[in-house]
C-alpha atoms as a PDB file:
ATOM      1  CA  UNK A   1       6.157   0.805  16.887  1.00  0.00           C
ATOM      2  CA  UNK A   2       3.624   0.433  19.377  1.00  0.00           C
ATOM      3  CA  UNK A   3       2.013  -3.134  18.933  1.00  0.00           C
ATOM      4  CA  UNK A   4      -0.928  -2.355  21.996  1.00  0.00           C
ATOM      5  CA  UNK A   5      -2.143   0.751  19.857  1.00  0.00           C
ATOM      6  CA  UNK A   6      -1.871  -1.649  16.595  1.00  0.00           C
ATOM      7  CA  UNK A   7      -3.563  -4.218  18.136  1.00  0.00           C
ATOM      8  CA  UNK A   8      -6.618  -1.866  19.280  1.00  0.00           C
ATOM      9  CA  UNK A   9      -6.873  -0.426  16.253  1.00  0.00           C
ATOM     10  CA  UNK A  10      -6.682  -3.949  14.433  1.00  0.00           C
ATOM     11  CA  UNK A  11      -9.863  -4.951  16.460  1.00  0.00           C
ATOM     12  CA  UNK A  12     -11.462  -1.814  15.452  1.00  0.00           C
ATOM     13  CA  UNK A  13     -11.192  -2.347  12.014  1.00  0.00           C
ATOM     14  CA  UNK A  14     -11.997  -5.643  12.099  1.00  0.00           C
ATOM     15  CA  UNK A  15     -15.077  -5.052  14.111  1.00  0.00           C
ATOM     16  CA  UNK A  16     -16.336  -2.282  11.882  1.00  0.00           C
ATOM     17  CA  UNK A  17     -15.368  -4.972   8.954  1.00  0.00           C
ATOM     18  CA  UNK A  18     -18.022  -7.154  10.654  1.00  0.00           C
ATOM     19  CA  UNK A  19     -20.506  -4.861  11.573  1.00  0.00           C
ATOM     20  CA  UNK A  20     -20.671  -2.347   8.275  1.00  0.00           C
ATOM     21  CA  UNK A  21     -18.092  -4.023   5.936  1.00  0.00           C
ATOM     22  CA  UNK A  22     -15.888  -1.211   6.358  1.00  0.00           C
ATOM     23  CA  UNK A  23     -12.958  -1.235   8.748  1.00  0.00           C
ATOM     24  CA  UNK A  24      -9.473  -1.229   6.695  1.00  0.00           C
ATOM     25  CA  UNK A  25      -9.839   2.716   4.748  1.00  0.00           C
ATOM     26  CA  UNK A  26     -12.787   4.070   6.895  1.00  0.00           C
ATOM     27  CA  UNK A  27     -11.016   2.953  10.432  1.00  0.00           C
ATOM     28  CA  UNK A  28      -7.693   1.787  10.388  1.00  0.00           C
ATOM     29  CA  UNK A  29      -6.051   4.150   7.283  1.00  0.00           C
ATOM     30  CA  UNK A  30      -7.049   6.985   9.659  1.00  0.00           C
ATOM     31  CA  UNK A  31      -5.903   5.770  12.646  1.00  0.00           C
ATOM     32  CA  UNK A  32      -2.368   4.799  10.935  1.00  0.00           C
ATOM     33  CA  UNK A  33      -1.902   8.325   9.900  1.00  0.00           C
ATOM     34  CA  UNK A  34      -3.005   9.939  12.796  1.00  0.00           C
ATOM     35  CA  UNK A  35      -2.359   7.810  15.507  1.00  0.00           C
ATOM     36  CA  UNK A  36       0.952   6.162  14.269  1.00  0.00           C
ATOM     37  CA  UNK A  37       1.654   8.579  12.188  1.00  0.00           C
ATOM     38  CA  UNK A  38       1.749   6.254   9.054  1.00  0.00           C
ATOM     39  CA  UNK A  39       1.913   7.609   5.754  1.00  0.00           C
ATOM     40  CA  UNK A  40      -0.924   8.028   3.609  1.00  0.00           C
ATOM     41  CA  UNK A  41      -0.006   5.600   1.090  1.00  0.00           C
ATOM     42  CA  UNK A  42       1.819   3.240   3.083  1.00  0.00           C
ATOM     43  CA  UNK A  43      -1.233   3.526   5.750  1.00  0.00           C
ATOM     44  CA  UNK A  44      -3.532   2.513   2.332  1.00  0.00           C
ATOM     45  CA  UNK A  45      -1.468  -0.592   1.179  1.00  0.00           C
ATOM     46  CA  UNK A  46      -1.151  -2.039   5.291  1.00  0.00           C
ATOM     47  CA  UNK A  47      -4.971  -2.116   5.326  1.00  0.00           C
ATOM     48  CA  UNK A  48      -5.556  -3.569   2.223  1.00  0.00           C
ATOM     49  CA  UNK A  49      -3.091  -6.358   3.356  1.00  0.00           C
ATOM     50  CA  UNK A  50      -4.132  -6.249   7.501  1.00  0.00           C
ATOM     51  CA  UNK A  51      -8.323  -6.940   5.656  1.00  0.00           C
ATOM     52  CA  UNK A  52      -7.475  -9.862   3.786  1.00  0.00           C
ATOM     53  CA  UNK A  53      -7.424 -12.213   7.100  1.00  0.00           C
ATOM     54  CA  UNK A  54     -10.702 -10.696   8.501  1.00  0.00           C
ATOM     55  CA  UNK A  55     -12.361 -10.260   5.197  1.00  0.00           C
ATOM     56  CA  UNK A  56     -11.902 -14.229   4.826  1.00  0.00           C
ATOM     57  CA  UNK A  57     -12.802 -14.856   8.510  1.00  0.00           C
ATOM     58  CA  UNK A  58     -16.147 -13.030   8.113  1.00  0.00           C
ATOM     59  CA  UNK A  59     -17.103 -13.879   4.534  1.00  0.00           C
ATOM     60  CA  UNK A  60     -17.015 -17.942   5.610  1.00  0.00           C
ATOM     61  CA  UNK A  61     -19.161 -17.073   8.495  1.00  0.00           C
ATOM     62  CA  UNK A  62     -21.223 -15.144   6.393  1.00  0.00           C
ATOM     63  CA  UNK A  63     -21.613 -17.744   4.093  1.00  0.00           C
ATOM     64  CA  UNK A  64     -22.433 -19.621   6.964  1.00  0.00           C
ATOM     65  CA  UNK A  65     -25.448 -17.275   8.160  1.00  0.00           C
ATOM     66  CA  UNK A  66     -26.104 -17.765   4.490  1.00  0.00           C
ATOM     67  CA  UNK A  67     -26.023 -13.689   3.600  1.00  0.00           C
ATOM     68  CA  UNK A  68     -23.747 -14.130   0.720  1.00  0.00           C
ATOM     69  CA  UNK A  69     -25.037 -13.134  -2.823  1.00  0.00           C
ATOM     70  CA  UNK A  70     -22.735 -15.332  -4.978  1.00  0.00           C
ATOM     71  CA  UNK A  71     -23.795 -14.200  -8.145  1.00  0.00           C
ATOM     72  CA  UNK A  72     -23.743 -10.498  -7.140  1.00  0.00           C
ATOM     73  CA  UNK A  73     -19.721 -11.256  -5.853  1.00  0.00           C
ATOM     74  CA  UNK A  74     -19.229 -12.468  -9.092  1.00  0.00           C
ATOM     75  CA  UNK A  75     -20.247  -9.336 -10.689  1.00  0.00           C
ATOM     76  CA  UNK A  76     -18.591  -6.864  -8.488  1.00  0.00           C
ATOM     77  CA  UNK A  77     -15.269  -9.194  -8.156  1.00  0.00           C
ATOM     78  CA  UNK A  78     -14.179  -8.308 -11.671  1.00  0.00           C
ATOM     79  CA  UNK A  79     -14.509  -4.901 -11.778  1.00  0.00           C
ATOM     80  CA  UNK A  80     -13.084  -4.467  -8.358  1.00  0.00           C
ATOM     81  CA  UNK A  81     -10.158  -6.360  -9.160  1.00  0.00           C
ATOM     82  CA  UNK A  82      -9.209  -3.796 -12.044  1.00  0.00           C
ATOM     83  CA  UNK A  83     -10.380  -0.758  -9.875  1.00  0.00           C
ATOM     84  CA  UNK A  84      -8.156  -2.000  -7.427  1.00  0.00           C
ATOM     85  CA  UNK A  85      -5.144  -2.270  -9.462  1.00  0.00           C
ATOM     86  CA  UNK A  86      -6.053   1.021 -11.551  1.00  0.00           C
ATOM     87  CA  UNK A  87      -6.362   2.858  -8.473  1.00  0.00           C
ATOM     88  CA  UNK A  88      -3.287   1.937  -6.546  1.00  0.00           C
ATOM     89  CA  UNK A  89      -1.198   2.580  -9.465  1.00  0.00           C
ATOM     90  CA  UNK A  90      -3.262   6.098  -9.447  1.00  0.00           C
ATOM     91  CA  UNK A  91      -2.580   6.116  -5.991  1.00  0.00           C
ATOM     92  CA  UNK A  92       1.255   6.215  -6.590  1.00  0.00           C
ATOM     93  CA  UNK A  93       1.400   9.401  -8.510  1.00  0.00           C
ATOM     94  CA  UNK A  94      -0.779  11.597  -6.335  1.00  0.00           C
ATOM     95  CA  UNK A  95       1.648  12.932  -3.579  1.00  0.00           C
ATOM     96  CA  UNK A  96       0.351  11.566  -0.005  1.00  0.00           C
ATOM     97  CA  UNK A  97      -1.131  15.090   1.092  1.00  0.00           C
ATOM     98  CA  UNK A  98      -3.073  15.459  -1.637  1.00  0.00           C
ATOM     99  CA  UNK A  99      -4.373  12.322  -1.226  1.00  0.00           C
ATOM    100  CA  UNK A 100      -5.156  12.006   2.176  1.00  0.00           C
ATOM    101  CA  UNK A 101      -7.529  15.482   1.869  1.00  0.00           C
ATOM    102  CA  UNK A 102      -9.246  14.155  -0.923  1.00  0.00           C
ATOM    103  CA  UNK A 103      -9.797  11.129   1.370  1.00  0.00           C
ATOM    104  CA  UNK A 104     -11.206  12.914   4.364  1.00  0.00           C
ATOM    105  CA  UNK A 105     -13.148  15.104   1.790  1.00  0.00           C
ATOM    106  CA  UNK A 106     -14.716  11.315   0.751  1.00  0.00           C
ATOM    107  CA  UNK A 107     -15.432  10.517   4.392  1.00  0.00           C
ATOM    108  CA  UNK A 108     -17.254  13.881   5.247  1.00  0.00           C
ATOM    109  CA  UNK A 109     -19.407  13.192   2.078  1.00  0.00           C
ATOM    110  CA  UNK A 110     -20.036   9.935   2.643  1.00  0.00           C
ATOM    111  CA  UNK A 111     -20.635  10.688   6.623  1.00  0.00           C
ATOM    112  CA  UNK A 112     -23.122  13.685   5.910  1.00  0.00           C
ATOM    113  CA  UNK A 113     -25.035  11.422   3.143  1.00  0.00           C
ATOM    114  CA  UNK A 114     -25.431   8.679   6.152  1.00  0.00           C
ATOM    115  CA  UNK A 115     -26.625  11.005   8.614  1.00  0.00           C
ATOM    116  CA  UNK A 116     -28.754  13.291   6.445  1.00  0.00           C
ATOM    117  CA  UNK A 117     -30.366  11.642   4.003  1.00  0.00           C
ATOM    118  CA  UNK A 118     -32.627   8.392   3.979  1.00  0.00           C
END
């Protein structure tokens, strides 16, 4: 493995985490699979785990700056939680090609919808 290219691509994520809170799928699941050649779903599950330490980091300064909605966490926690866990288990059934054009069908959406439209 090559820990320098990890390590970049770490800090990318993390500073797209900060900056847009997105980092682990929009950032570092593509660079995994096309960088490190990482497969799809094993690229998916190493970001969800790599976030956890920056998502903490930058939620208690957040907190801090005092941009946190508590109540609105607490009504998107819940539901996340069980998207989460329906989705991975979804996630294992789809074979990894299939899934990783659906996700860079989802980027080029998403992407387009930013740059387009207000």
């Amino acid at each position: 493995m090559n820990y320098l290219l990890a390590g970049v691509i770490g800090l990318c994520g993390g500073i797209t985490s900060g900056l847009f809170g997105v980092g682990g799928g929009v950032v570092m699941v593509p660079a995994m699979v096309l960088l490190m050649h990482t497969d799809m779903k094993s690229a998916v599950a190493t970001s969800l785990a790599v976030i956890v330490p920056s998502t903490i980091a930058s939620s208690v300064l957040n907190h801090a700056y005092g941009r946190i909605d508590w109540r609105l966490v607490i009504a998107l926690a819940i539901p996340a939680l069980v998207g989460g866990l329906a989705s991975t288990w979804f996630k294992e059934q789809v074979p990894s090609e299939t899934l990783k054009r659906v996700f860079g069908g989802f980027l080029l959406i998403v992407g387009a919808r930013l740059l387009f439209f207000k």
